[in-house]
C-alpha atoms as a PDB file:
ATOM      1  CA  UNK A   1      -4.659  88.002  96.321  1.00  0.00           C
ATOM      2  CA  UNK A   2      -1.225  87.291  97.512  1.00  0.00           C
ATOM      3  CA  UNK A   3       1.710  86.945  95.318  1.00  0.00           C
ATOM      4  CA  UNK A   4       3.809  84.212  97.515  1.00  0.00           C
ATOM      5  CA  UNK A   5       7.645  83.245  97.555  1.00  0.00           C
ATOM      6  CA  UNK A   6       9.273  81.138  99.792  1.00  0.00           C
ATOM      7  CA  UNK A   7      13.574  82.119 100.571  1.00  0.00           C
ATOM      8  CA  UNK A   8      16.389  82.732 102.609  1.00  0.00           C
ATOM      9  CA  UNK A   9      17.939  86.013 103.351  1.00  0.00           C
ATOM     10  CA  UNK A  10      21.257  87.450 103.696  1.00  0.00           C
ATOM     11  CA  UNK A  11      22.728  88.269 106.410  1.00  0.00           C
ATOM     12  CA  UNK A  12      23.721  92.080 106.030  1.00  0.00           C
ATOM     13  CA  UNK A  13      27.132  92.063 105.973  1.00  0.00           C
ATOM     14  CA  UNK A  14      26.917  89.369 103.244  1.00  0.00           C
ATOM     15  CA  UNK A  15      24.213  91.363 101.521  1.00  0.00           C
ATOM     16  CA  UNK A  16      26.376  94.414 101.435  1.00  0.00           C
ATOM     17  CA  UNK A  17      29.285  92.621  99.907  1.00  0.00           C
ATOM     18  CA  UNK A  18      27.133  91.147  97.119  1.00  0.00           C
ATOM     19  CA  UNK A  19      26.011  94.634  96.844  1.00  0.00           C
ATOM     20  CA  UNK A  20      29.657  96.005  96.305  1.00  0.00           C
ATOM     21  CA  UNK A  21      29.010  94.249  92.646  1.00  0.00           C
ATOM     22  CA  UNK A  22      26.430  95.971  91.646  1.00  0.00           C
ATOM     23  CA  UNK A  23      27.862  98.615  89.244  1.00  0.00           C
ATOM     24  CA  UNK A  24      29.224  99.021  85.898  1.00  0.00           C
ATOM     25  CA  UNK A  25      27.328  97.426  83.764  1.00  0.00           C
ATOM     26  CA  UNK A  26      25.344  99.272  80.549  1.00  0.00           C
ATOM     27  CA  UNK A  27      21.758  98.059  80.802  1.00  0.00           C
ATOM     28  CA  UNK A  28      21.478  96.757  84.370  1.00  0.00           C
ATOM     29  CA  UNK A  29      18.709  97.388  86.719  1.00  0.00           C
ATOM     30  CA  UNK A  30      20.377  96.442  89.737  1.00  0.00           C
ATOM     31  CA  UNK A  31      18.376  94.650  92.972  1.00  0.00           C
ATOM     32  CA  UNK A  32      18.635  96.614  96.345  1.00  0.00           C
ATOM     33  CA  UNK A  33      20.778  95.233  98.688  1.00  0.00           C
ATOM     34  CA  UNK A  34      17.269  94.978 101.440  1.00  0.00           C
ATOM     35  CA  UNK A  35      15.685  92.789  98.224  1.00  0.00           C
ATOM     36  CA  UNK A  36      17.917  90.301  97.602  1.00  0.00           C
ATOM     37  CA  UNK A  37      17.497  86.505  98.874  1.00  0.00           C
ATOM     38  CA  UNK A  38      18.281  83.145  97.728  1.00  0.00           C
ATOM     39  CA  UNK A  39      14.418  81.868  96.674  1.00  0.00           C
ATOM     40  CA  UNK A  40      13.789  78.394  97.358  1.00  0.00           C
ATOM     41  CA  UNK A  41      10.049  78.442  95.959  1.00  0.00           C
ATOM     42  CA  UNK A  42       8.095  81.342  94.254  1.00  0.00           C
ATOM     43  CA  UNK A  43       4.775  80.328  94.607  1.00  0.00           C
ATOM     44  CA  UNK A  44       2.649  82.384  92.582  1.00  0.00           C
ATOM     45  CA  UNK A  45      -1.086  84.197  93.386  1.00  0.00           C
ATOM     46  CA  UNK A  46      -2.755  82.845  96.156  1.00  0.00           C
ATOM     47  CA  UNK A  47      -6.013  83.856  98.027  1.00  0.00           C
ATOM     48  CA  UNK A  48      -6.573  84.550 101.586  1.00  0.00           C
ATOM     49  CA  UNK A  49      -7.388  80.909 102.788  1.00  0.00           C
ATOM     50  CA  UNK A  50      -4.651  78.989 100.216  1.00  0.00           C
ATOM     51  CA  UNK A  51      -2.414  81.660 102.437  1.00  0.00           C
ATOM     52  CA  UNK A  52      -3.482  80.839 105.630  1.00  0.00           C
ATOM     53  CA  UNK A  53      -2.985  76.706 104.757  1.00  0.00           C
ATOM     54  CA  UNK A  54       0.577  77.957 103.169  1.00  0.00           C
ATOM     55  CA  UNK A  55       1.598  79.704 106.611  1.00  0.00           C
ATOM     56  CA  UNK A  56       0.360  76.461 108.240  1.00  0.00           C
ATOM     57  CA  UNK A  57       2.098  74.221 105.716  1.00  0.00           C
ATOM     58  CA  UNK A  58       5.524  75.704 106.105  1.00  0.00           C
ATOM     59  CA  UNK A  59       5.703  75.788 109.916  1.00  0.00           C
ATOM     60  CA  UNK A  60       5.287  71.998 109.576  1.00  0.00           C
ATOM     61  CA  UNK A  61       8.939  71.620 107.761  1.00  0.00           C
ATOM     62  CA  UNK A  62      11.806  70.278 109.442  1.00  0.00           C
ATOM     63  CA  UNK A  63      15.274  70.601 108.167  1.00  0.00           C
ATOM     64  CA  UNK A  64      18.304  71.374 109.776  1.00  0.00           C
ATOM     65  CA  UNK A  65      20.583  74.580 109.950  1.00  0.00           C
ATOM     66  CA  UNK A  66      23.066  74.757 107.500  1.00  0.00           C
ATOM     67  CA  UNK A  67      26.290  77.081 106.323  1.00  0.00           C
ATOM     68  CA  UNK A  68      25.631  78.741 102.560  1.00  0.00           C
ATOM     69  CA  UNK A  69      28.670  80.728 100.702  1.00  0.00           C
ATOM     70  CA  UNK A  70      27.844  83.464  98.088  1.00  0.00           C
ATOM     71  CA  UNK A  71      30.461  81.810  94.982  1.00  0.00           C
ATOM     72  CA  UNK A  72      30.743  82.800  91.678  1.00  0.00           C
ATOM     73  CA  UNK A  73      28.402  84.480  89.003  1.00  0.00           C
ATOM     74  CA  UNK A  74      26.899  83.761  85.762  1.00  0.00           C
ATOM     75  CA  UNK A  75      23.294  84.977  83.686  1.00  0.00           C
ATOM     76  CA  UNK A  76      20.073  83.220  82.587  1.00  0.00           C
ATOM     77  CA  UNK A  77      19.681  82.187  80.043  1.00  0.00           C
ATOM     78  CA  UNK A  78      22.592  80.963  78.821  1.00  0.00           C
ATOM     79  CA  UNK A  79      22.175  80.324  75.049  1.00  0.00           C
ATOM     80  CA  UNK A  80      19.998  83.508  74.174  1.00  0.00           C
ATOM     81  CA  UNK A  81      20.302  87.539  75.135  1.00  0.00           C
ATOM     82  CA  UNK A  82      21.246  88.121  78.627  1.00  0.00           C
ATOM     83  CA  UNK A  83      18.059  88.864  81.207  1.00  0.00           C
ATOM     84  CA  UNK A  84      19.221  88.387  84.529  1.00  0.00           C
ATOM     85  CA  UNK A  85      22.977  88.368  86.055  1.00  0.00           C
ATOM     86  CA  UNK A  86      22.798  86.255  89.262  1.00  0.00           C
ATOM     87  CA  UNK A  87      25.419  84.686  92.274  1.00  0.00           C
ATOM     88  CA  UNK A  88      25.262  81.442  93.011  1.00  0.00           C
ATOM     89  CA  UNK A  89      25.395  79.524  96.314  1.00  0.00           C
ATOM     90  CA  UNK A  90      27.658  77.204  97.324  1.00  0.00           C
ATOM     91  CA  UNK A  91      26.601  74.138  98.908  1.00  0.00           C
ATOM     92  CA  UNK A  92      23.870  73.769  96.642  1.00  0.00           C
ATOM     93  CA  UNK A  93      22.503  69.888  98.051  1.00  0.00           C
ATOM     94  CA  UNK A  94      21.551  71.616 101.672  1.00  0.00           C
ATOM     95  CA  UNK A  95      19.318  74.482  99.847  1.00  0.00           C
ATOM     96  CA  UNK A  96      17.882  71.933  97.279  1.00  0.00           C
ATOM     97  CA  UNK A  97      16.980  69.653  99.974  1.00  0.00           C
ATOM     98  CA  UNK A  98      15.052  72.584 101.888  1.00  0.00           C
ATOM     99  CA  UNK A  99      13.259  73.341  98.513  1.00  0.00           C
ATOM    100  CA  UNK A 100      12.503  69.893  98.023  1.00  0.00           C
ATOM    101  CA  UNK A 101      10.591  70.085 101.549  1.00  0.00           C
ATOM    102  CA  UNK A 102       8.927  73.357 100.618  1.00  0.00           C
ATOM    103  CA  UNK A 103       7.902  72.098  97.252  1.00  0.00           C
ATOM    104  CA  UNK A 104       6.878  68.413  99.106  1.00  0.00           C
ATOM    105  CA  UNK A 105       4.016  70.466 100.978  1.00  0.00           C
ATOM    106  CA  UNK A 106       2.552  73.136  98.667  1.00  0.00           C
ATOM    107  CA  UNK A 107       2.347  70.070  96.240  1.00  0.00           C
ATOM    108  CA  UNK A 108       0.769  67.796  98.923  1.00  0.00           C
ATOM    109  CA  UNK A 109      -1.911  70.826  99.542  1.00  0.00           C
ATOM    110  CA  UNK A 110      -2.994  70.884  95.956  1.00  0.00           C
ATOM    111  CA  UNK A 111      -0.857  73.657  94.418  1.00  0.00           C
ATOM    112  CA  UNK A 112       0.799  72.558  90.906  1.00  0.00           C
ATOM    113  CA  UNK A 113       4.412  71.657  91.108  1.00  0.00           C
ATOM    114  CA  UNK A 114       7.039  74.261  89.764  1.00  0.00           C
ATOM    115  CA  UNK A 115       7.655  73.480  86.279  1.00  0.00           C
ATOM    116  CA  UNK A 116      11.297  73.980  85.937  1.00  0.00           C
ATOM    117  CA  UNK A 117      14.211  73.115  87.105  1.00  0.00           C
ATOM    118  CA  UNK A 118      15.758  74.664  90.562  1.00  0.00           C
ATOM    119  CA  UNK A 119      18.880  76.517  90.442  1.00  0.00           C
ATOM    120  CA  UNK A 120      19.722  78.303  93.293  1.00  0.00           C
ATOM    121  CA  UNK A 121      20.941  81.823  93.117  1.00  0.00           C
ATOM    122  CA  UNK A 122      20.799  85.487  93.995  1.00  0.00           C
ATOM    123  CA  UNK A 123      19.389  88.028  91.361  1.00  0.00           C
ATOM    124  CA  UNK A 124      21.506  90.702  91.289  1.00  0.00           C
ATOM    125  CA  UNK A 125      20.525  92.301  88.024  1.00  0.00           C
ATOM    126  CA  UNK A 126      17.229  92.452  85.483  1.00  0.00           C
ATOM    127  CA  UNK A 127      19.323  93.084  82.226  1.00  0.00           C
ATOM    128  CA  UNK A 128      17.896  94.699  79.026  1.00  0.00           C
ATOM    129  CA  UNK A 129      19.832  95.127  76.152  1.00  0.00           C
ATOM    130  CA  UNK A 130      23.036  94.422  77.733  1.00  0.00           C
ATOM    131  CA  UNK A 131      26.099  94.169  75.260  1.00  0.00           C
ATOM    132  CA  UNK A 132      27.709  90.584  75.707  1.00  0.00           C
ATOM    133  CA  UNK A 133      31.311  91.759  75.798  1.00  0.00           C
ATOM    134  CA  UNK A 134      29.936  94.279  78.621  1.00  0.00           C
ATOM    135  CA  UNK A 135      28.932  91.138  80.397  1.00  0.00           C
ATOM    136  CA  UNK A 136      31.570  88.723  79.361  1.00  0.00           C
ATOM    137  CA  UNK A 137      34.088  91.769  81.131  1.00  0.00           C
ATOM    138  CA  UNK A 138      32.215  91.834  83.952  1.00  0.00           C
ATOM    139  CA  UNK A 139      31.810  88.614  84.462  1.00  0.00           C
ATOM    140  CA  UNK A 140      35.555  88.039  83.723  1.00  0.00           C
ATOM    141  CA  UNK A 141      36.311  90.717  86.296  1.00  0.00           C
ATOM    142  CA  UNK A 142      33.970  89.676  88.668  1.00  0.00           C
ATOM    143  CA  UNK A 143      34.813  85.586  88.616  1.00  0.00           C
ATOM    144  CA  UNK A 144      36.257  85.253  91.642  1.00  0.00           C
ATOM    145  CA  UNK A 145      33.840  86.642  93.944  1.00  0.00           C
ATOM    146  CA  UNK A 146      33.047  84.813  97.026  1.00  0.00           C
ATOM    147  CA  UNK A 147      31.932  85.898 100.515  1.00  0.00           C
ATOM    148  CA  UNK A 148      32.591  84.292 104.038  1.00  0.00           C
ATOM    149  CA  UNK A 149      30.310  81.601 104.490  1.00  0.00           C
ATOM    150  CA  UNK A 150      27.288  82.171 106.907  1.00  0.00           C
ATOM    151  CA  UNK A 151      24.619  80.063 108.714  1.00  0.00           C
ATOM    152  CA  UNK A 152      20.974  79.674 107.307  1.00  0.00           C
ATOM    153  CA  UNK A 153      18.683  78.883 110.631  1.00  0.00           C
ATOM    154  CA  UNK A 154      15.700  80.227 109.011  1.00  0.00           C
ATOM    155  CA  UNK A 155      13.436  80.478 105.861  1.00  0.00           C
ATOM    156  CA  UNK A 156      10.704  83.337 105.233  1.00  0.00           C
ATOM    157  CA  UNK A 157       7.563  83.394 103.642  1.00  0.00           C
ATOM    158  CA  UNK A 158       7.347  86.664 101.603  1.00  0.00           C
ATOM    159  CA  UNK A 159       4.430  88.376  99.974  1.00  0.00           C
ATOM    160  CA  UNK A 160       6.387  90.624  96.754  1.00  0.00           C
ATOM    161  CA  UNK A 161       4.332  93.454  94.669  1.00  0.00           C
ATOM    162  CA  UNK A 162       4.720  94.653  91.451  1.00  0.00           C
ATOM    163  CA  UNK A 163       5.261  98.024  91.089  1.00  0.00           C
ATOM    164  CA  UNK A 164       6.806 100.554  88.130  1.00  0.00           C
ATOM    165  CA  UNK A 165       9.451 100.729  90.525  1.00  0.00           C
ATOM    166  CA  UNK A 166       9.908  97.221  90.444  1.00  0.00           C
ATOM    167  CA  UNK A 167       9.193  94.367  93.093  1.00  0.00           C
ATOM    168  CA  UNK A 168       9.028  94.938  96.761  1.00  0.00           C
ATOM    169  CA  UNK A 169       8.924  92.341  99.484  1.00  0.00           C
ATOM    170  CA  UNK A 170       7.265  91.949 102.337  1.00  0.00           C
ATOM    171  CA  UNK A 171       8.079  88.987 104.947  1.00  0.00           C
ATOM    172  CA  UNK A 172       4.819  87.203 106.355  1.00  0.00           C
ATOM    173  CA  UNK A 173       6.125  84.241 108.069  1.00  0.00           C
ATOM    174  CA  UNK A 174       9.965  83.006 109.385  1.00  0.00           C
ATOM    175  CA  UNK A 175      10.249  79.347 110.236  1.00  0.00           C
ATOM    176  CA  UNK A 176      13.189  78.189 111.961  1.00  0.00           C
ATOM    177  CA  UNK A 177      15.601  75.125 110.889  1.00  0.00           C
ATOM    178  CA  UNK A 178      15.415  72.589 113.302  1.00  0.00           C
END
């Protein structure tokens, strides 16, 4: 079985300045900088031949290259205890309309359609009993944050385990935007 996501990466520069972030905060388990992405689909647990058609599937997209901004941060969910502190993206319509392709073709091959809604962002934490005001501080001191803006000419295909460790990802496929 393959666990299956579909995203974009950062570029490292941009990674490493998301990474700067990543400190101070009681009860954070914070994403390595080599982890994070922006994930357009997570697909689930898939076996070897609903893989193959996925590789397949994917190459078929077209979509054009587009410029994507790291902007702002904020935590889900937002009307119960804190469980992950994310950045968001900035423009969101160019990412949502990639998504909307990726999500177009693993529903047209018979996979079941992703239940919520998308919201495009970076994890950058897990949190577990986080104090509010810790995170309302951090957030407060942390509002601002925005990198350069950088061009997206590719998506990935990733396979991700679970480990005690946490996830780790793997990329299977790239497809270029076109």
């Amino acid at each position: 079985m393959y666990r299956l996501f579909a995203a974009i990466d950062l570029p490292p520069d941009i990674a490493a300045q998301v990474q700067a972030l990543c400190l101070g905060l009681n009860g954070a388990r914070w994403v390595q900088g080599e982890q994070m992405h922006l994930t357009l689909r997570f697909i689930g647990e898939v076996d070897g031949g609903i893989f193959r058609d996925i590789k397949e599937g994917l190459a078929t997209i077209k979509a054009p290259p587009f410029s994507l901004q790291v902007k702002g941060l904020g935590f889900f969910p937002p009307r119960k205890p804190p469980r992950v502190l994310w950045a968001g993206v900035t423009p969101v319509e160019q990412v949502s309309g990639l998504r909307n392709r990726i999500e177009n073709v693993l529903v047209g091959m018979g996979l079941e359609p992703e239940g919520r809604k998308y919201s495009p962002h970076i994890t950058l934490a897990r949190l577990r009993d986080t104090p509010l005001a810790g995170l309302n501080r951090f957030l407060a001191g942390n509002g601002l944050f925005a990198t350069p803006e950088f061009a997206v000419s590719e998506f990935h295909l990733y396979a991700s385990e679970l480990t005690a460790k946490g996830a780790f990802h793997t990329r299977v496929a790239s497809y270029p935007l076109r």
